[in-house]
C-alpha atoms as a PDB file:
ATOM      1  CA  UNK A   1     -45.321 -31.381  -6.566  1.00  0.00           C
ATOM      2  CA  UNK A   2     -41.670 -30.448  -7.013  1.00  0.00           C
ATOM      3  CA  UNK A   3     -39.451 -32.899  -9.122  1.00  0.00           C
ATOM      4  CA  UNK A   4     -35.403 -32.375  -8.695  1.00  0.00           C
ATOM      5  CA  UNK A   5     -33.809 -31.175 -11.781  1.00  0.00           C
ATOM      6  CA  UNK A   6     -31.381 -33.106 -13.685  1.00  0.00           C
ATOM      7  CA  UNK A   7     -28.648 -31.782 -12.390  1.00  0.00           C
ATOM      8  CA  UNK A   8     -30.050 -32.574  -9.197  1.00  0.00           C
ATOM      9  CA  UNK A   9     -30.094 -36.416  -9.868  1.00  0.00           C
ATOM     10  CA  UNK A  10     -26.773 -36.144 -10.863  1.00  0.00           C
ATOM     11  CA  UNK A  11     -25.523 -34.208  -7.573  1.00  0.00           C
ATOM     12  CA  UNK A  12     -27.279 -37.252  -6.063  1.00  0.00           C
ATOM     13  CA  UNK A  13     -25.456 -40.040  -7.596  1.00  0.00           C
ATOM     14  CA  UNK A  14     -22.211 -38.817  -7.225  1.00  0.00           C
ATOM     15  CA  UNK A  15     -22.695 -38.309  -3.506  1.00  0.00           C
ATOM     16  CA  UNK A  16     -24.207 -42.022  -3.266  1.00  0.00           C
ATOM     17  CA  UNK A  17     -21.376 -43.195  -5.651  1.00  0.00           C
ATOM     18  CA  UNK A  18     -18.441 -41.290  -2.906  1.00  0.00           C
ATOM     19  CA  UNK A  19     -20.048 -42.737  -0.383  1.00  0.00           C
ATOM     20  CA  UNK A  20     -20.486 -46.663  -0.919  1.00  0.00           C
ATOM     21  CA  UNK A  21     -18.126 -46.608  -3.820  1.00  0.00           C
ATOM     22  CA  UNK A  22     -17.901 -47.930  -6.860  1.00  0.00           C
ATOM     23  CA  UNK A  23     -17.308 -51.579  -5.993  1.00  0.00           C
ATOM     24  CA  UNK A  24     -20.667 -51.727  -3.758  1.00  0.00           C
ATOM     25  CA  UNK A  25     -23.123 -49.930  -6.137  1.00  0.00           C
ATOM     26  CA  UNK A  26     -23.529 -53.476  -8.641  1.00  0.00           C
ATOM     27  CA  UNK A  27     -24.311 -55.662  -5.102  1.00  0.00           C
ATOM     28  CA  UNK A  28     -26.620 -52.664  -4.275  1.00  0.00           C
ATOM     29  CA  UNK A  29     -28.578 -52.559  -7.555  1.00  0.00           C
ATOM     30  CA  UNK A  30     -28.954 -56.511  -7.705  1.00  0.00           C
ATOM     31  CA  UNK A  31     -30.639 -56.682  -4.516  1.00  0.00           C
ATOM     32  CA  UNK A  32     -33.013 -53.538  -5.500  1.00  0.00           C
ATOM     33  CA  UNK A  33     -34.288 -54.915  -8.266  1.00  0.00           C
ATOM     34  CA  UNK A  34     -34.588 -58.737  -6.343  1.00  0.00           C
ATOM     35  CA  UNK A  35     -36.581 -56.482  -3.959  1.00  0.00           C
ATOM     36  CA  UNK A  36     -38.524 -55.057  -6.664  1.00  0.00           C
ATOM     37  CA  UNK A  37     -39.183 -58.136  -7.960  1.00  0.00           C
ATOM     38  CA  UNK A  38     -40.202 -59.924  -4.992  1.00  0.00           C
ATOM     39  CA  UNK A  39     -42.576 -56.896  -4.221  1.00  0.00           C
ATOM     40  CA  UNK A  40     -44.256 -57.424  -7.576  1.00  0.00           C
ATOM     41  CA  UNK A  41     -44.574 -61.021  -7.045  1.00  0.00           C
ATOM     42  CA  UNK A  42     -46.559 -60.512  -3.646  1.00  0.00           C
ATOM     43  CA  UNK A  43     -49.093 -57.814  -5.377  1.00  0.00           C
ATOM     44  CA  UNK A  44     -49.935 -60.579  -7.893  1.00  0.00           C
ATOM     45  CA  UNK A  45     -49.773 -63.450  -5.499  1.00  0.00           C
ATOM     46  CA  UNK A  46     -47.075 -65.623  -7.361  1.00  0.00           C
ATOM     47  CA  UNK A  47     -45.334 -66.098  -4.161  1.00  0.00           C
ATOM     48  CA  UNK A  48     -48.650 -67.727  -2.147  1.00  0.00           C
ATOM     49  CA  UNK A  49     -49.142 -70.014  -5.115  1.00  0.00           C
ATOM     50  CA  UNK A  50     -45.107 -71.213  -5.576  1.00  0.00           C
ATOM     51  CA  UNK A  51     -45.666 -72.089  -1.707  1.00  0.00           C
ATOM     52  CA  UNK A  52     -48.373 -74.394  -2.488  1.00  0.00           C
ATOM     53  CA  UNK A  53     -46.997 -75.779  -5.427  1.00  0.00           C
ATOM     54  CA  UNK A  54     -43.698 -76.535  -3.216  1.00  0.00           C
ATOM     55  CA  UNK A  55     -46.170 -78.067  -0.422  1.00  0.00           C
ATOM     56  CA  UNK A  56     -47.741 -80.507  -2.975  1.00  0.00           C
ATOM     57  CA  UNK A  57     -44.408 -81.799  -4.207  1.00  0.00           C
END
């Protein structure tokens, strides 16, 4: 499988920075890694049990 070069990366940040600007790209990487987060939560099940535990209070 082909991975994109370094320089690569870097051609694609600076087109994603020109296009949402820099003002947007903090808001943007807050709610990836809340999404990341949440995905990880619902592999290990975290999420089913903080339901119950809200349920029972």
């Amino acid at each position: 499988m082909h991975f994109p070069l370094p320089w690569q990366i870097v051609l694609i940040l600076l087109v994603i920075l020109v296009i949402f600007g820099a003002s947007k790209l903090p808001e943007f990487g807050r709610g990836l890694g809340e999404g990341i987060r949440n995905f990880k939560k619902a592999l290990s099940g975290e999420v089913e049990e903080e339901k119950k535990n809200k349920e029972q209070a």
